[in-house]
C-alpha atoms as a PDB file:
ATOM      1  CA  UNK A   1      37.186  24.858 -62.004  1.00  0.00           C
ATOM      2  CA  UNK A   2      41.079  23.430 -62.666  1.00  0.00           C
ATOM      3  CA  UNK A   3      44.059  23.770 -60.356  1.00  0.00           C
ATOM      4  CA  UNK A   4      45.055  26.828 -62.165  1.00  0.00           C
ATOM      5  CA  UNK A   5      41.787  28.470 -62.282  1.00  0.00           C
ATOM      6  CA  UNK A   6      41.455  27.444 -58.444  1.00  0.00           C
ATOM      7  CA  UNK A   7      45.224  29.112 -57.320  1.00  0.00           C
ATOM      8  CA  UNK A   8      44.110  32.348 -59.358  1.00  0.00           C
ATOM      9  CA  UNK A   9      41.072  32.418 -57.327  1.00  0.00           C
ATOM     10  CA  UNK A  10      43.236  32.088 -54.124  1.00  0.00           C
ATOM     11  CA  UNK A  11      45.848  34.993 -55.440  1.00  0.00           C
ATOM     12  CA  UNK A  12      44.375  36.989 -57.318  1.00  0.00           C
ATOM     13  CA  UNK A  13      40.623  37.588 -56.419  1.00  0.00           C
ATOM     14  CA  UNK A  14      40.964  40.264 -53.450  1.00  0.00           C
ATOM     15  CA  UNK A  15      43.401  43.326 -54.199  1.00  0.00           C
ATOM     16  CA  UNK A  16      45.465  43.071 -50.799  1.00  0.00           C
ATOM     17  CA  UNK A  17      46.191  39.773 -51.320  1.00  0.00           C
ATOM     18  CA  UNK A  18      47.024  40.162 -54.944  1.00  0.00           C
ATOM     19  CA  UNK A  19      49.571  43.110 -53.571  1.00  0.00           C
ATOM     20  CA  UNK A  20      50.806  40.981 -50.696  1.00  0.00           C
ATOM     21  CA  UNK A  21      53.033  38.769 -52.941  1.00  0.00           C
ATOM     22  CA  UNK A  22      51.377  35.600 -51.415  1.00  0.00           C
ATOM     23  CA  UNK A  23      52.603  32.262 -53.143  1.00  0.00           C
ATOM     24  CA  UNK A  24      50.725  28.942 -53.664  1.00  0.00           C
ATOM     25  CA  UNK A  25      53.713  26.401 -52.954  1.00  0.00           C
ATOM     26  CA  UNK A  26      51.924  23.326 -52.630  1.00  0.00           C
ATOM     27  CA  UNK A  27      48.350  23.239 -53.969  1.00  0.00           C
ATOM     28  CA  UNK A  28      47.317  19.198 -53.863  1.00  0.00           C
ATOM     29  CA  UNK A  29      44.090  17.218 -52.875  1.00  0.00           C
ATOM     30  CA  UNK A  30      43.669  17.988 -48.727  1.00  0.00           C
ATOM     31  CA  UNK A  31      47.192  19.828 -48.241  1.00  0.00           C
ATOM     32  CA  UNK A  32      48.388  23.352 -48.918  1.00  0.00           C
ATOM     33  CA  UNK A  33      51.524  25.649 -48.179  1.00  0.00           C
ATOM     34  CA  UNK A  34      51.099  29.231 -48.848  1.00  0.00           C
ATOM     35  CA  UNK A  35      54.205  31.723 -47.936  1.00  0.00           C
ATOM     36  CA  UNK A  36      54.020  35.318 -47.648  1.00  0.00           C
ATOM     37  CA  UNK A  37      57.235  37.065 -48.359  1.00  0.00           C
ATOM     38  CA  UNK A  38      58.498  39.646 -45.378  1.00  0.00           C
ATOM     39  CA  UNK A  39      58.844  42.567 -48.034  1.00  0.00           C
ATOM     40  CA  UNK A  40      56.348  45.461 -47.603  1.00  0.00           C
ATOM     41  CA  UNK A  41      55.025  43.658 -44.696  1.00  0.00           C
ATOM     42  CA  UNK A  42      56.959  45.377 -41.633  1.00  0.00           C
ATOM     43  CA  UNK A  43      55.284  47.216 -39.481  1.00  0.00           C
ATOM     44  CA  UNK A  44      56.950  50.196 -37.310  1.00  0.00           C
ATOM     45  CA  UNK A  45      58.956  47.802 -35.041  1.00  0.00           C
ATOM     46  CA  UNK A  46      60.395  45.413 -37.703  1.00  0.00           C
ATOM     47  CA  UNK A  47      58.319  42.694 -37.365  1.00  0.00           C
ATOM     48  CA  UNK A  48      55.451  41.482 -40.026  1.00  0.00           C
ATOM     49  CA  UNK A  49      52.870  43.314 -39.627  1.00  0.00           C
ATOM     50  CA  UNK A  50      49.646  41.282 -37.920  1.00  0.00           C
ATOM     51  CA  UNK A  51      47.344  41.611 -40.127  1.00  0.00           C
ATOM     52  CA  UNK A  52      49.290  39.605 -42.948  1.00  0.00           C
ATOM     53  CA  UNK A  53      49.348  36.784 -40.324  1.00  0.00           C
ATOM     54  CA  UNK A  54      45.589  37.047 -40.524  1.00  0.00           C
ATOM     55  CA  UNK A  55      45.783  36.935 -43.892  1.00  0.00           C
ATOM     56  CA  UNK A  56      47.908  34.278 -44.458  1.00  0.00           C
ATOM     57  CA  UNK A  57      45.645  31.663 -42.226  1.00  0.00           C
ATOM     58  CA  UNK A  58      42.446  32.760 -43.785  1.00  0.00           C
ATOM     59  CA  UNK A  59      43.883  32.687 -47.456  1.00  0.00           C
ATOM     60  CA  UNK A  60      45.315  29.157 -46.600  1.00  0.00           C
ATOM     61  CA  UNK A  61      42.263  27.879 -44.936  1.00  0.00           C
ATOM     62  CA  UNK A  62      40.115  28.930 -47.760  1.00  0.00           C
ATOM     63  CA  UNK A  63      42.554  27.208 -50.352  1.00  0.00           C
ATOM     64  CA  UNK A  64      42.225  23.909 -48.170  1.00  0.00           C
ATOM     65  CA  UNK A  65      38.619  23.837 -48.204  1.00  0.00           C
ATOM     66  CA  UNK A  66      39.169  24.173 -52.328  1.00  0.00           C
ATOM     67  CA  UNK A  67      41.544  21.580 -52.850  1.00  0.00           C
ATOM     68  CA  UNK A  68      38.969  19.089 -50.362  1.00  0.00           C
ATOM     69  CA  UNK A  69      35.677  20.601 -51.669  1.00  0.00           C
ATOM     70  CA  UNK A  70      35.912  22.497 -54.991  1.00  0.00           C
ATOM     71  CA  UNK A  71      33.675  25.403 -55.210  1.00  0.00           C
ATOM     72  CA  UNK A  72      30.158  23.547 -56.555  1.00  0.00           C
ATOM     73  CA  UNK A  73      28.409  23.114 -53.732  1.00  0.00           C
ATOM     74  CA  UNK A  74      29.867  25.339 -50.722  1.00  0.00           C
ATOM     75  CA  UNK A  75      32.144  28.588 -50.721  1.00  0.00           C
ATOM     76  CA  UNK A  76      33.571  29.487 -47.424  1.00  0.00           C
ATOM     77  CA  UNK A  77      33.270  32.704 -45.527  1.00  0.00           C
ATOM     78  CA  UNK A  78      35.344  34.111 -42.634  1.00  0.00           C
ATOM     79  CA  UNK A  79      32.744  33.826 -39.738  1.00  0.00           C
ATOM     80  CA  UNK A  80      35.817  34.849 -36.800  1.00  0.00           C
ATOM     81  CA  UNK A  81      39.099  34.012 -36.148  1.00  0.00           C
ATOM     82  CA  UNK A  82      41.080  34.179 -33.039  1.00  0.00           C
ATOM     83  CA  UNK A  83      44.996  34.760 -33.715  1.00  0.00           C
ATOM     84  CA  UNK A  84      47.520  34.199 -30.818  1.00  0.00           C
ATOM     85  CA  UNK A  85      50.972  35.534 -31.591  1.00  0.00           C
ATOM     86  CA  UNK A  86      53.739  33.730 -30.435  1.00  0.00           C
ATOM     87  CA  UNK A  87      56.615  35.260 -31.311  1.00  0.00           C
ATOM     88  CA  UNK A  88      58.294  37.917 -34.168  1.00  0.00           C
ATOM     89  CA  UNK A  89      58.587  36.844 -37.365  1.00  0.00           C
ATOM     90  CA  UNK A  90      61.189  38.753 -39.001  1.00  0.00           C
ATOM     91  CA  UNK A  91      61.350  36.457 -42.365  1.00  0.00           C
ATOM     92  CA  UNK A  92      59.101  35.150 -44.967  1.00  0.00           C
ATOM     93  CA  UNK A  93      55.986  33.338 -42.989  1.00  0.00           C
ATOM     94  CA  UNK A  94      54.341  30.366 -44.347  1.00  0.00           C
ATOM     95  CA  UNK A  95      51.026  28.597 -43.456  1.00  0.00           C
ATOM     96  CA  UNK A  96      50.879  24.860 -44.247  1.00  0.00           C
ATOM     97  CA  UNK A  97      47.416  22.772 -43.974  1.00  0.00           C
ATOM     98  CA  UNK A  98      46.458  19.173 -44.583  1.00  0.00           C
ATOM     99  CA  UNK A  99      43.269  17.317 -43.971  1.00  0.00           C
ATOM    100  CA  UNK A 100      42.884  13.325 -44.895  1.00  0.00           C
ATOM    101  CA  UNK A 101      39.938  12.707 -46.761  1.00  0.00           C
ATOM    102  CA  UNK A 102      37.501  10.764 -44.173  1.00  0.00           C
ATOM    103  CA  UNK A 103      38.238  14.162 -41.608  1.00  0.00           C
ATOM    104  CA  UNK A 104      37.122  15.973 -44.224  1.00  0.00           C
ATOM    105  CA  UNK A 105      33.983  13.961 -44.956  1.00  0.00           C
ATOM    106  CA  UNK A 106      33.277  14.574 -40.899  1.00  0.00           C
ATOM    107  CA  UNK A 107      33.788  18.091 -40.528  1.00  0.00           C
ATOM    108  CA  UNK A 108      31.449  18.541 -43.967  1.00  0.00           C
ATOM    109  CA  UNK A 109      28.352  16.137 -43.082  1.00  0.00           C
ATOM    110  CA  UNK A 110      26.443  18.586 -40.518  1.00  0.00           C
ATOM    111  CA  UNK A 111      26.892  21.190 -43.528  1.00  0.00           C
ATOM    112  CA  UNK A 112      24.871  19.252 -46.201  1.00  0.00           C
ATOM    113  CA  UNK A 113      22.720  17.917 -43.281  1.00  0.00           C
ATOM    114  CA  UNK A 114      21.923  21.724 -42.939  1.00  0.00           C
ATOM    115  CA  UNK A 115      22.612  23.211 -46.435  1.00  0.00           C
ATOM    116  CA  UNK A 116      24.727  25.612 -44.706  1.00  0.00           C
ATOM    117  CA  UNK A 117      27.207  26.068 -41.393  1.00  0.00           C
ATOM    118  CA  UNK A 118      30.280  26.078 -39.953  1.00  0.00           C
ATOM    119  CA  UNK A 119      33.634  24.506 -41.049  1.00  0.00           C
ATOM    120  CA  UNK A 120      36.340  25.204 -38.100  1.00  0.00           C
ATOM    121  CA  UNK A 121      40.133  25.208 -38.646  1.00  0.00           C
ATOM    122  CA  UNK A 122      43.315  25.079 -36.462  1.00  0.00           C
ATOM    123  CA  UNK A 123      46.164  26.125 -38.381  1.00  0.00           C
ATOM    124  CA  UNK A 124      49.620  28.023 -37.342  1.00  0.00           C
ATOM    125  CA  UNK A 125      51.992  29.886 -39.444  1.00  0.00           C
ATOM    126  CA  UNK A 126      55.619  29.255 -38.913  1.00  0.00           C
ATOM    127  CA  UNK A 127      58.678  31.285 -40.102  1.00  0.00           C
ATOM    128  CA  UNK A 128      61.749  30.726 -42.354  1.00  0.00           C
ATOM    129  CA  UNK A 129      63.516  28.983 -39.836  1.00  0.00           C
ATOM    130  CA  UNK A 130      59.751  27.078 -39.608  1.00  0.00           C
ATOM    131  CA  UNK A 131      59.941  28.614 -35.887  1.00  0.00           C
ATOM    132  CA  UNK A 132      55.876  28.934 -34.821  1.00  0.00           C
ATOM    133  CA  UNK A 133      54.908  32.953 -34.789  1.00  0.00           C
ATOM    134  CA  UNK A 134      51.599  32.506 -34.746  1.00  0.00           C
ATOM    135  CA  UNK A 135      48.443  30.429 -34.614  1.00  0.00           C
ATOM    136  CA  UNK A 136      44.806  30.699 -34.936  1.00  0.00           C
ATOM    137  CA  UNK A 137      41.665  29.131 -35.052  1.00  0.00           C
ATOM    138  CA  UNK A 138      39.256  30.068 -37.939  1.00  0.00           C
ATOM    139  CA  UNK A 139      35.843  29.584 -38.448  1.00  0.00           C
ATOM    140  CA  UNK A 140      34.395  29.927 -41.734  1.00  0.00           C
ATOM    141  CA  UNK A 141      30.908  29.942 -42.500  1.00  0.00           C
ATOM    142  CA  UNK A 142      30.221  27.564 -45.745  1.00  0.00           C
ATOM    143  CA  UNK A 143      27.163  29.134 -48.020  1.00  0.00           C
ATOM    144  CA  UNK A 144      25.887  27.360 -51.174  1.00  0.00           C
ATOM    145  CA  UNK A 145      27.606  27.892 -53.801  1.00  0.00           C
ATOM    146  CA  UNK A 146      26.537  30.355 -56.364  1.00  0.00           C
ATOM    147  CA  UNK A 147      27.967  28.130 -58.732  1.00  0.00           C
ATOM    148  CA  UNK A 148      25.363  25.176 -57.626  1.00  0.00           C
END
């Protein structure tokens, strides 16, 4: 699968995140910035709504462990995430992830030792004035690959 092919996957692939406007900003090997813009994401007190933070973190998560891992042998699934909001984000919100390669080699080896398990991820989403709103910690579950 290319770059292109990949970003469509991240986009376009669920309907709600299709419809959320997301944005692939930076799509390179171990780093990612996805934004989500504040339209149609208010909720009744003028604030983005909190389930497009969780959205946001999972999305960019996922499209880490694709630029890092392609799709051929794992694909990852959201296994629980715990989401701390920090403050009201008001703007367009943006999640940005990197991982260096030998990290990445570490957090995969107990995987392939197994054939299956879990990948865990820190990550925080920040607004336009790349204030912190929000943070989480995700764990994904990584399944072979139908593709394999």
């Amino acid at each position: 699968m290319n770059r292109d092919e990949m970003i469509s996957v991240i986009t376009s692939t669920i309907p709600w995140v299709k419809m959320s406007g997301i944005r692939v900003d930076v799509f390179e090997d171990g780093h990612v910035k996805l934004v989500v813009p504040a339209a149609n994401h208010m909720n009744h007190v003028g604030i983005i709504y909190a389930g497009t933070h969780f959205m946001l973190m999972e999305v960019a998560g996922a499209a880490l462990f694709l630029t890092l891992y392609g799709v051929e042998k794992f694909i990852p699934i959201n296994k629980g995430m715990s989401i701390r909001f920090l403050k009201p984000a008001t703007t367009d919100i943006t999640c940005e992830l990197s991982m260096g390669r030998q990290e990445a080699q570490e957090k995969l080896k107990p995987v392939e030792e197994r054939g299956k398990g879990e990948w865990v991820l820190d990550m925080t989403v920040t607004d336009a004035g790349g204030t912190t709103v929000s943070s989480s910690t995700c764990t994904y579950y990584l399944i072979p690959s139908p593709l394999a």
